[in-house]
N, C-alpha and C. Protein backbone atom coordinates (compact mmCIF):
# COMPACT_ATOMS: atom_id res chain seq x y z
N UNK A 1 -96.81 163.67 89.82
CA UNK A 1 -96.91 163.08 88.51
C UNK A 1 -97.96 163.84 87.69
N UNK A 2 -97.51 164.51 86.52
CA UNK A 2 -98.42 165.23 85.92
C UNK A 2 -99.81 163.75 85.02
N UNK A 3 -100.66 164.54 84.82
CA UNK A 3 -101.54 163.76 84.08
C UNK A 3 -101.20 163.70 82.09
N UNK A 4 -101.78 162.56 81.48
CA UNK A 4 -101.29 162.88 80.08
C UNK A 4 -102.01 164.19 79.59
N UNK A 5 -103.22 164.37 79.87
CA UNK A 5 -103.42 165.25 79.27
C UNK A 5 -102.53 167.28 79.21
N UNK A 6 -101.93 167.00 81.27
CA UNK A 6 -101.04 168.09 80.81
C UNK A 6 -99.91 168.08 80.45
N UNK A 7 -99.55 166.84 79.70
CA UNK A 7 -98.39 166.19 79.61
C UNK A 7 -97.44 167.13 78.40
N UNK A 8 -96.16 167.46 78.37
CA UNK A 8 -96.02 167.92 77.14
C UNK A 8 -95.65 166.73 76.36
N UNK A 9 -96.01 167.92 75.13
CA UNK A 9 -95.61 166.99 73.81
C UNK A 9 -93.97 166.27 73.57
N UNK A 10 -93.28 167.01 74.30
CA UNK A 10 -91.03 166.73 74.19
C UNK A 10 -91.38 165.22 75.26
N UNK A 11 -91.89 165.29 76.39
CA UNK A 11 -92.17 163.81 77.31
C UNK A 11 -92.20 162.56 76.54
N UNK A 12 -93.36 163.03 75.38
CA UNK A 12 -94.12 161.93 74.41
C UNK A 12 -92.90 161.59 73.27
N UNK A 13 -92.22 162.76 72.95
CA UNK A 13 -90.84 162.39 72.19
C UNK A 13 -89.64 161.37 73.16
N UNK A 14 -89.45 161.69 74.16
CA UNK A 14 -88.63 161.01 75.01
C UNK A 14 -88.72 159.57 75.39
N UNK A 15 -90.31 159.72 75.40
CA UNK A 15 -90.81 158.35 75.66
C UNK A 15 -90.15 156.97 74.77
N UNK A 16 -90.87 157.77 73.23
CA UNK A 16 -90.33 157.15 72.07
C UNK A 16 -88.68 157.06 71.99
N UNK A 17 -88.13 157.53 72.50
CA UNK A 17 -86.42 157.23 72.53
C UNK A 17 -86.23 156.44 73.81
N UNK A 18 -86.75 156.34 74.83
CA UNK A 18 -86.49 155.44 75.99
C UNK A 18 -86.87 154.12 75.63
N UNK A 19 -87.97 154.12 75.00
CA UNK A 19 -88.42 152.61 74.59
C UNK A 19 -87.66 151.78 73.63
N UNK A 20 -87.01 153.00 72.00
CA UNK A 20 -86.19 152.00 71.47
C UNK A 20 -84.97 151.81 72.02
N UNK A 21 -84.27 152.47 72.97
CA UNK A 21 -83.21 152.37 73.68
C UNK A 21 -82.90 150.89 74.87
N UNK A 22 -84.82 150.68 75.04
CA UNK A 22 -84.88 149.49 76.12
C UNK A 22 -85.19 148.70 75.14
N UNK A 23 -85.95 148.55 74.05
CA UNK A 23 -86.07 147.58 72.99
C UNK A 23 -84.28 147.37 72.53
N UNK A 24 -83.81 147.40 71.86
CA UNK A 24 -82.35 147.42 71.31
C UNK A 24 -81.74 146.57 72.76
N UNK A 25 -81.97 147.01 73.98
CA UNK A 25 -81.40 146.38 75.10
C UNK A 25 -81.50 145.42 75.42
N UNK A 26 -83.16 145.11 75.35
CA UNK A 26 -83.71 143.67 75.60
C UNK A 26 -83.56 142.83 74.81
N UNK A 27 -83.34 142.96 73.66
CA UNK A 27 -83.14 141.85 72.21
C UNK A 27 -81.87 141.92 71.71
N UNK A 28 -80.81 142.61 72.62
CA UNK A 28 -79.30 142.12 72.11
C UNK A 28 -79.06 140.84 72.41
N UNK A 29 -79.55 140.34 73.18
CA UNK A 29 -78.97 138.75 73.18
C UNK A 29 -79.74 137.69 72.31
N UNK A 30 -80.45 137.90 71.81
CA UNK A 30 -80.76 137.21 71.23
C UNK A 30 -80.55 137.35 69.82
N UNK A 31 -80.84 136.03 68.99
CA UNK A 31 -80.29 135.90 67.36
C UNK A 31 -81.60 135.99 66.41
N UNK A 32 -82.66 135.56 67.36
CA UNK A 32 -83.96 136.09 66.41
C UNK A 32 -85.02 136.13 66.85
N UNK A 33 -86.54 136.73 66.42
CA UNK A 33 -87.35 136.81 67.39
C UNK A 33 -87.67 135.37 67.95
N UNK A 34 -87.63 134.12 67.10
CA UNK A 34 -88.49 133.18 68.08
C UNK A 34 -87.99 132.88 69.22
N UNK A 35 -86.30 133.24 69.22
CA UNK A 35 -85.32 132.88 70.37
C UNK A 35 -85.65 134.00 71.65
N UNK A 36 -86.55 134.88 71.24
CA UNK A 36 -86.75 136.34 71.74
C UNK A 36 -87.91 135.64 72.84
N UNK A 37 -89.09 134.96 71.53
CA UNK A 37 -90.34 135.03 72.06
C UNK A 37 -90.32 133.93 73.18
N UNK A 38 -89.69 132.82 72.99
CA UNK A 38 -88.69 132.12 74.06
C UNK A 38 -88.60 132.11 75.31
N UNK A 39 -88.50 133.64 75.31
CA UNK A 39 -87.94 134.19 76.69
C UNK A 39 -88.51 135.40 77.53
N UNK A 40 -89.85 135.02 78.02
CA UNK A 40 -90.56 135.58 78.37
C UNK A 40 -91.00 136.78 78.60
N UNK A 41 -90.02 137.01 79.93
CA UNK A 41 -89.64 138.19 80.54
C UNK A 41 -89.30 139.00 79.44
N UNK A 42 -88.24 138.73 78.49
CA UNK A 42 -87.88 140.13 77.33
C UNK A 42 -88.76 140.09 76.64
N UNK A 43 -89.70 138.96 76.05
CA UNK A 43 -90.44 139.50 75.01
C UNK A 43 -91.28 140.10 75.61
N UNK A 44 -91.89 140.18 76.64
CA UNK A 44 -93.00 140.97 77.39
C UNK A 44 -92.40 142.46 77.49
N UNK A 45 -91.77 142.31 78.10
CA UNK A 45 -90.60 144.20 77.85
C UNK A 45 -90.74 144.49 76.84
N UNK A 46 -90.15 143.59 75.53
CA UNK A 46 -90.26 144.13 74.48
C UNK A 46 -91.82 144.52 74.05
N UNK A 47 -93.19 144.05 73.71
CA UNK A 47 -93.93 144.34 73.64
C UNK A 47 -94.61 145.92 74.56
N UNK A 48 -94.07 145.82 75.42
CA UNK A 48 -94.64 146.74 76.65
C UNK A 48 -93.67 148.12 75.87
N UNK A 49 -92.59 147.98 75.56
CA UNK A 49 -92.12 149.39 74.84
C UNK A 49 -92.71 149.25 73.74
N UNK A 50 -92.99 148.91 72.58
CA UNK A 50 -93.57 148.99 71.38
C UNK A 50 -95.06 149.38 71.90
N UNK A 51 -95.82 148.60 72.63
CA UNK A 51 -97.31 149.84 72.85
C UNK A 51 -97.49 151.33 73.68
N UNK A 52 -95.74 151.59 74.12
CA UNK A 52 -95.21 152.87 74.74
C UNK A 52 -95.04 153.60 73.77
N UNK A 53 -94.45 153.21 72.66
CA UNK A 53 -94.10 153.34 71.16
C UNK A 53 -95.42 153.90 70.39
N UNK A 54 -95.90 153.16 70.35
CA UNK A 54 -97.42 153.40 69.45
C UNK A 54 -98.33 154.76 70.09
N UNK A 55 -98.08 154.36 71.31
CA UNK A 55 -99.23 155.19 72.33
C UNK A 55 -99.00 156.82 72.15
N UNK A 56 -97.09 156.90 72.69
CA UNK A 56 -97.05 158.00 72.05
C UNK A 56 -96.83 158.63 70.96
N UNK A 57 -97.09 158.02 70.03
CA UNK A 57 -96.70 158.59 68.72
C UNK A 57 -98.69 158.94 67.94
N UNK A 58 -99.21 157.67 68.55
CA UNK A 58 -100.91 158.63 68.69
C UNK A 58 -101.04 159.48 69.13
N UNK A 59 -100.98 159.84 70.36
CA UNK A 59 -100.55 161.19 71.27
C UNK A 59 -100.15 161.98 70.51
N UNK A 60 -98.71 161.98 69.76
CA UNK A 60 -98.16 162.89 69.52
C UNK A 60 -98.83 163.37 67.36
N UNK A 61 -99.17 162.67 67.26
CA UNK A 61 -100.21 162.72 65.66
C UNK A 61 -101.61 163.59 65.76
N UNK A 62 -101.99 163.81 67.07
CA UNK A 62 -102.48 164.24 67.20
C UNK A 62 -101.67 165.78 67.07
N UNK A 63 -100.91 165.67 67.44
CA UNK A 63 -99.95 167.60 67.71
C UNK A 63 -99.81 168.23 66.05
N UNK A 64 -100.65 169.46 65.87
CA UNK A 64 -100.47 169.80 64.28
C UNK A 64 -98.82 169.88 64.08
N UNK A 65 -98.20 170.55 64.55
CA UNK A 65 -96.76 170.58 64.19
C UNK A 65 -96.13 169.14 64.07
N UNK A 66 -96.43 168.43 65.00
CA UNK A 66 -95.74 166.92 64.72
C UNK A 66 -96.17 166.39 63.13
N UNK A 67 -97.74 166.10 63.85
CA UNK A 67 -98.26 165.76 62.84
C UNK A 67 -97.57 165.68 61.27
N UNK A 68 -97.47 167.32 60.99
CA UNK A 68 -97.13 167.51 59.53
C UNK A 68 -95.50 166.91 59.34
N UNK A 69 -94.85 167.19 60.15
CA UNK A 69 -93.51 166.31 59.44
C UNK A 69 -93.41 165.19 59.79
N UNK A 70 -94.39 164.71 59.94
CA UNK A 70 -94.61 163.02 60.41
C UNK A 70 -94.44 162.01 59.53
N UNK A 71 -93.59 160.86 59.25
CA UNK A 71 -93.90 160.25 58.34
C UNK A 71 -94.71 159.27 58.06
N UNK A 72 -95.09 158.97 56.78
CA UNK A 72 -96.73 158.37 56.90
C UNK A 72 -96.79 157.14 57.63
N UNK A 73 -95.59 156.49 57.70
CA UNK A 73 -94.87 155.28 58.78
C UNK A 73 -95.61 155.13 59.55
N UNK A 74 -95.46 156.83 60.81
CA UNK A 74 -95.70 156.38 62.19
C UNK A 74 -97.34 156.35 62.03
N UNK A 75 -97.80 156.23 61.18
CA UNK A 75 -99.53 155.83 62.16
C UNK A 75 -99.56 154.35 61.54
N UNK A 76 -98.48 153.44 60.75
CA UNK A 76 -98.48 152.03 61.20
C UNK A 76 -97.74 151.51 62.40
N UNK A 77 -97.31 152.21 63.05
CA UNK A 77 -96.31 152.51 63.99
C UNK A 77 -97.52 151.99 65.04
N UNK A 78 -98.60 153.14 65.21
CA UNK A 78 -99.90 153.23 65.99
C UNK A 78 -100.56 151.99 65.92
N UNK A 79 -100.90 151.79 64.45
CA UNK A 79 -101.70 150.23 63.99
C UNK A 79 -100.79 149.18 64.89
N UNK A 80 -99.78 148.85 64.58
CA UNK A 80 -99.05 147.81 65.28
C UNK A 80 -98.91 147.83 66.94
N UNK A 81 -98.66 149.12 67.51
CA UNK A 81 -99.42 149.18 68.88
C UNK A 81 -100.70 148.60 69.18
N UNK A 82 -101.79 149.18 68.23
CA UNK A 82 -103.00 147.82 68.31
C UNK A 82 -103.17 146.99 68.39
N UNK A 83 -102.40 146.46 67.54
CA UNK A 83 -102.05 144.73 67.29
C UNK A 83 -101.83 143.88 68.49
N UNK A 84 -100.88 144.81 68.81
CA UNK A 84 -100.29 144.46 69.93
C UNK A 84 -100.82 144.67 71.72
N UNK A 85 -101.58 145.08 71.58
CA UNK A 85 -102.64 145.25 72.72
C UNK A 85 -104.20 144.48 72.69
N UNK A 86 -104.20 144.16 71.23
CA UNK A 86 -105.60 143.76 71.24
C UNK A 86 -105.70 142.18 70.69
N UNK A 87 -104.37 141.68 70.59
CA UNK A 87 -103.79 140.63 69.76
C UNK A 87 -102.86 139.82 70.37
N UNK A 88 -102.46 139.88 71.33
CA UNK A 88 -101.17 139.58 71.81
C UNK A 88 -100.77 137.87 71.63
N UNK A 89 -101.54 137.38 71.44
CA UNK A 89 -100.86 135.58 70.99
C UNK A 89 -101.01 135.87 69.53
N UNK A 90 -101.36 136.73 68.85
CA UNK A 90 -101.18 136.24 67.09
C UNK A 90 -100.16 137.53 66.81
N UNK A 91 -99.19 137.39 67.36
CA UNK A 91 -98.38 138.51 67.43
C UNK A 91 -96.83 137.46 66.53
N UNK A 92 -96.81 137.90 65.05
CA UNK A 92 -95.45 137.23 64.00
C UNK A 92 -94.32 137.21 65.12
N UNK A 93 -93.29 136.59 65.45
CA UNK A 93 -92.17 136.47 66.28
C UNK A 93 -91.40 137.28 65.21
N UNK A 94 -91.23 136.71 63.38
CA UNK A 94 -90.58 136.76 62.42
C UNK A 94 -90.86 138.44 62.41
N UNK A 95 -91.78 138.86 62.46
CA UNK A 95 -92.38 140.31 62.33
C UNK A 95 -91.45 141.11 63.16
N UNK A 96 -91.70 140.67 64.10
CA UNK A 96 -91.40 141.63 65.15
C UNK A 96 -89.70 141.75 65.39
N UNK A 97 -88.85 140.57 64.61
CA UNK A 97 -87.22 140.69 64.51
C UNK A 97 -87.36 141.65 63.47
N UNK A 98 -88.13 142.20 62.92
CA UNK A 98 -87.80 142.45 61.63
C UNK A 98 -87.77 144.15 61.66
N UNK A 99 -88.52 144.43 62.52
CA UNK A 99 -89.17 145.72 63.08
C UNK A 99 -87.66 146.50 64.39
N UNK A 100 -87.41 145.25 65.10
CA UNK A 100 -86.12 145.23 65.90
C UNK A 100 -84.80 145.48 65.26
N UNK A 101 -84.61 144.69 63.89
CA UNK A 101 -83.42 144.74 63.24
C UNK A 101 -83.32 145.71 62.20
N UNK A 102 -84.74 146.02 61.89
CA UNK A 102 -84.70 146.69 60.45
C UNK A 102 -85.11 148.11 60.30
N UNK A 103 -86.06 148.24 61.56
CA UNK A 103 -87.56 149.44 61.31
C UNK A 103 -86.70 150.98 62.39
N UNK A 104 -86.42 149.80 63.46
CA UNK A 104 -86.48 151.07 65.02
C UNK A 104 -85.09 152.06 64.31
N UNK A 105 -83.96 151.62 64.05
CA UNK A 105 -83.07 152.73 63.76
C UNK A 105 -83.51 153.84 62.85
N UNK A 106 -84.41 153.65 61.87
CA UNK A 106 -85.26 154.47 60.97
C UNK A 106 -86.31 155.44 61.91
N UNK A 107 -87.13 154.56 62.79
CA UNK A 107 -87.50 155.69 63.36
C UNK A 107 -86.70 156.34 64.23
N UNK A 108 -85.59 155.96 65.09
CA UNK A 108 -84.68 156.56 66.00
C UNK A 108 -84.50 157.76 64.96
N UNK A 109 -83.84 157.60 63.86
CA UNK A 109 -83.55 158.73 62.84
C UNK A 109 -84.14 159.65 62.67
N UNK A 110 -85.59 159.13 62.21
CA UNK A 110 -86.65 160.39 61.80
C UNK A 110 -86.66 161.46 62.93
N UNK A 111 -87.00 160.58 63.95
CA UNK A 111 -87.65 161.46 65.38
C UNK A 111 -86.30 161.88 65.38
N UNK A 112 -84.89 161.78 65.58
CA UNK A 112 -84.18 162.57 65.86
C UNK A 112 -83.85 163.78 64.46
N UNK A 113 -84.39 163.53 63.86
CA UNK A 113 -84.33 164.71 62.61
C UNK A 113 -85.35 165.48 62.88
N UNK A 114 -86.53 164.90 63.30
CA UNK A 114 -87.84 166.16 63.27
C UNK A 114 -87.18 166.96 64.80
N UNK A 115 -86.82 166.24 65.46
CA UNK A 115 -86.85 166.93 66.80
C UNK A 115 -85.61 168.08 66.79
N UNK A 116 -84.55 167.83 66.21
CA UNK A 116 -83.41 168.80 66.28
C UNK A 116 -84.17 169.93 64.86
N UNK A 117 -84.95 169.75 64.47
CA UNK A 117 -85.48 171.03 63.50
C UNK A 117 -86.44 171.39 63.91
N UNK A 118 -87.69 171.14 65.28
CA UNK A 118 -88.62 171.25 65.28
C UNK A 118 -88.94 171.67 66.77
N UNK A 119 -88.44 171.00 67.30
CA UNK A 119 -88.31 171.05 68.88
C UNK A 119 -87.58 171.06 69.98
N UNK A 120 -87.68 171.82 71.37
CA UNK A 120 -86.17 171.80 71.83
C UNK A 120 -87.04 170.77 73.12
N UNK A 121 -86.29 169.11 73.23
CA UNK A 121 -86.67 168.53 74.35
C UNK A 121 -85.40 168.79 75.96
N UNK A 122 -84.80 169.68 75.70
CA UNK A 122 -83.86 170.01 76.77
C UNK A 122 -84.44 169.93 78.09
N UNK A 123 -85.77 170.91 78.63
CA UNK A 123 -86.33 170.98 79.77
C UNK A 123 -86.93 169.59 79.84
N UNK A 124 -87.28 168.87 79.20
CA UNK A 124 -87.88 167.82 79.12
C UNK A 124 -87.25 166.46 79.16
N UNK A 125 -85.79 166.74 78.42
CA UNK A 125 -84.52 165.40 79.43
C UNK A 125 -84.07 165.55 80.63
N UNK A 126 -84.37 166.84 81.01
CA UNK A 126 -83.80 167.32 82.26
C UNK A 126 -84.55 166.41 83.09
N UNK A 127 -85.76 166.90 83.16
CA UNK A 127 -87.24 166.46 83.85
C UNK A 127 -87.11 164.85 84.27
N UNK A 128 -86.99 164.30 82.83
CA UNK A 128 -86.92 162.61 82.46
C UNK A 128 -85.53 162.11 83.06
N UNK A 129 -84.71 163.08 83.24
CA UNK A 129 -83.47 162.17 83.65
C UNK A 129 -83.61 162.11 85.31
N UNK A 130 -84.05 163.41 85.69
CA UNK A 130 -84.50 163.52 87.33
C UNK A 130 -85.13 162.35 87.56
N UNK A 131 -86.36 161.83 86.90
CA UNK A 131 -87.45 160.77 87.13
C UNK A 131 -86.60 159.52 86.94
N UNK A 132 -85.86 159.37 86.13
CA UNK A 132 -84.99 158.11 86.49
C UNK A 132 -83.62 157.78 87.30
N UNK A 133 -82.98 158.81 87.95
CA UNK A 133 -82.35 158.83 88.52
C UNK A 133 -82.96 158.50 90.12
N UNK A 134 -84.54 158.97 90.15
CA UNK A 134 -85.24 158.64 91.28
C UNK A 134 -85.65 157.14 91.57
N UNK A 135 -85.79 156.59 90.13
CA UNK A 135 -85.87 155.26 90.34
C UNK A 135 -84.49 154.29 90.22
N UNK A 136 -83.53 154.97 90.15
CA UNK A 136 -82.17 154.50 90.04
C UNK A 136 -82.20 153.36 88.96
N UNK A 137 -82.09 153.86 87.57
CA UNK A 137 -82.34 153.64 86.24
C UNK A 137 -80.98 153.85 85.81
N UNK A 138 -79.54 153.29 86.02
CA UNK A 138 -78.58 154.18 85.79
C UNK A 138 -78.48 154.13 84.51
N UNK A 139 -78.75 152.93 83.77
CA UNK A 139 -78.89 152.49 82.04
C UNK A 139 -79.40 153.98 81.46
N UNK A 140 -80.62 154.02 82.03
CA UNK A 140 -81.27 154.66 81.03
C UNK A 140 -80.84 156.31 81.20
N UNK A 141 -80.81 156.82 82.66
CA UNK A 141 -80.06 157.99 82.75
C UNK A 141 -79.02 158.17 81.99
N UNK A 142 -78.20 157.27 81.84
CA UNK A 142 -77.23 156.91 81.21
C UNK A 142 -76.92 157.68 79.74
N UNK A 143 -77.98 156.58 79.43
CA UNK A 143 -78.98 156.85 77.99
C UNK A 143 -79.28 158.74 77.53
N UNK A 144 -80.31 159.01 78.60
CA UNK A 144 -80.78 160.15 78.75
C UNK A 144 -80.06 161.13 78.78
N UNK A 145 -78.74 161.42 79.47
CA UNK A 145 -77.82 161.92 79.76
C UNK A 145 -77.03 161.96 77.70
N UNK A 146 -76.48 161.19 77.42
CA UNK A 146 -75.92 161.05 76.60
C UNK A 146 -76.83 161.99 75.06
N UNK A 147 -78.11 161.90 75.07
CA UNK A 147 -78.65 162.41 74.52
C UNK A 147 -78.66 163.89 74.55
N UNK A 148 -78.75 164.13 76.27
CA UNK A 148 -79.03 165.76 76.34
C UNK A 148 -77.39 166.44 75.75
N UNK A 149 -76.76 165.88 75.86
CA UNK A 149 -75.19 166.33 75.68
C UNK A 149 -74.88 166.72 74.25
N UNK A 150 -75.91 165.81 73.34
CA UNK A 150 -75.72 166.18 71.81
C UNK A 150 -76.93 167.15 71.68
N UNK A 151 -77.18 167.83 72.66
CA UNK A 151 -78.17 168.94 72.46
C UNK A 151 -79.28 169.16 71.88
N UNK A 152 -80.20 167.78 72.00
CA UNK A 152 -81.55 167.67 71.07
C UNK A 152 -82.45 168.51 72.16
């Protein structure tokens, strides 16, 4: 297991697509966040990808190349990772459907626009799909797989 610091920067992109991929997963059944917050187990998942979310997109704000085509979004992106680590019972239910229904396909978008002009994460789904195939993740390989195929 490499450490973050020799971590690459395409990992920290992947990350951010595994999480809204398990966010979107965990909150299909439900009709809104309070029905979300409800239900323990997912809203805890769900939270646990959104500060996966935040974490690496600090990480990755830090990277000058990211950085600059970054939109000014993701460092509320970061803030709300805070929130959410340092806050966790005053955490909006209403907020957080809103971010689920409204926000994540926008960033799915961006990051997949900066990344097909900016970066090649190929060696780096490879890597990520190995690591979940080890934990027999077939969803998300799944996932992972489907991505590397449209050649980001």
């Amino acid at each position: 297991m490499r450490s973050k610091n020799a971590r690459d920067v395409e990992l920290f992109i992947i990350d951010i697509f595994i999480s809204i991929y398990k966010i979107k997963s965990y909150t299909a059944m439900f009709r809104d966040g309070h029905q979300l917050q409800g239900n323990s187990l997912h809203w805890d998942a769900t939270m646990r990808a959104f500060e996966i979310i935040g974490e690496s997109l600090n990480y990755l704000l830090e990277n000058e190349s990211f950085e600059r085509l970054a939109p000014s979004y993701f460092r509320k992106i970061v803030n709300f990772r805070n929130v959410i680590a340092h806050g966790y019972f005053g955490i909006d239910a209403d907020e957080v459907w809103d971010i689920v229904t409204h926000k994540l396909d926008n960033l799915n978008e961006d990051l997949l626009s900066m990344v097909s002009s900016q970066f090649n994460i190929q060696d780096a789904l490879l890597f990520t799909i190995q690591e979940y195939t080890e934990r027999d993740d077939k969803n998300s390989v799944e996932y992972l797989q489907k991505l590397f195929t449209q050649g980001l």
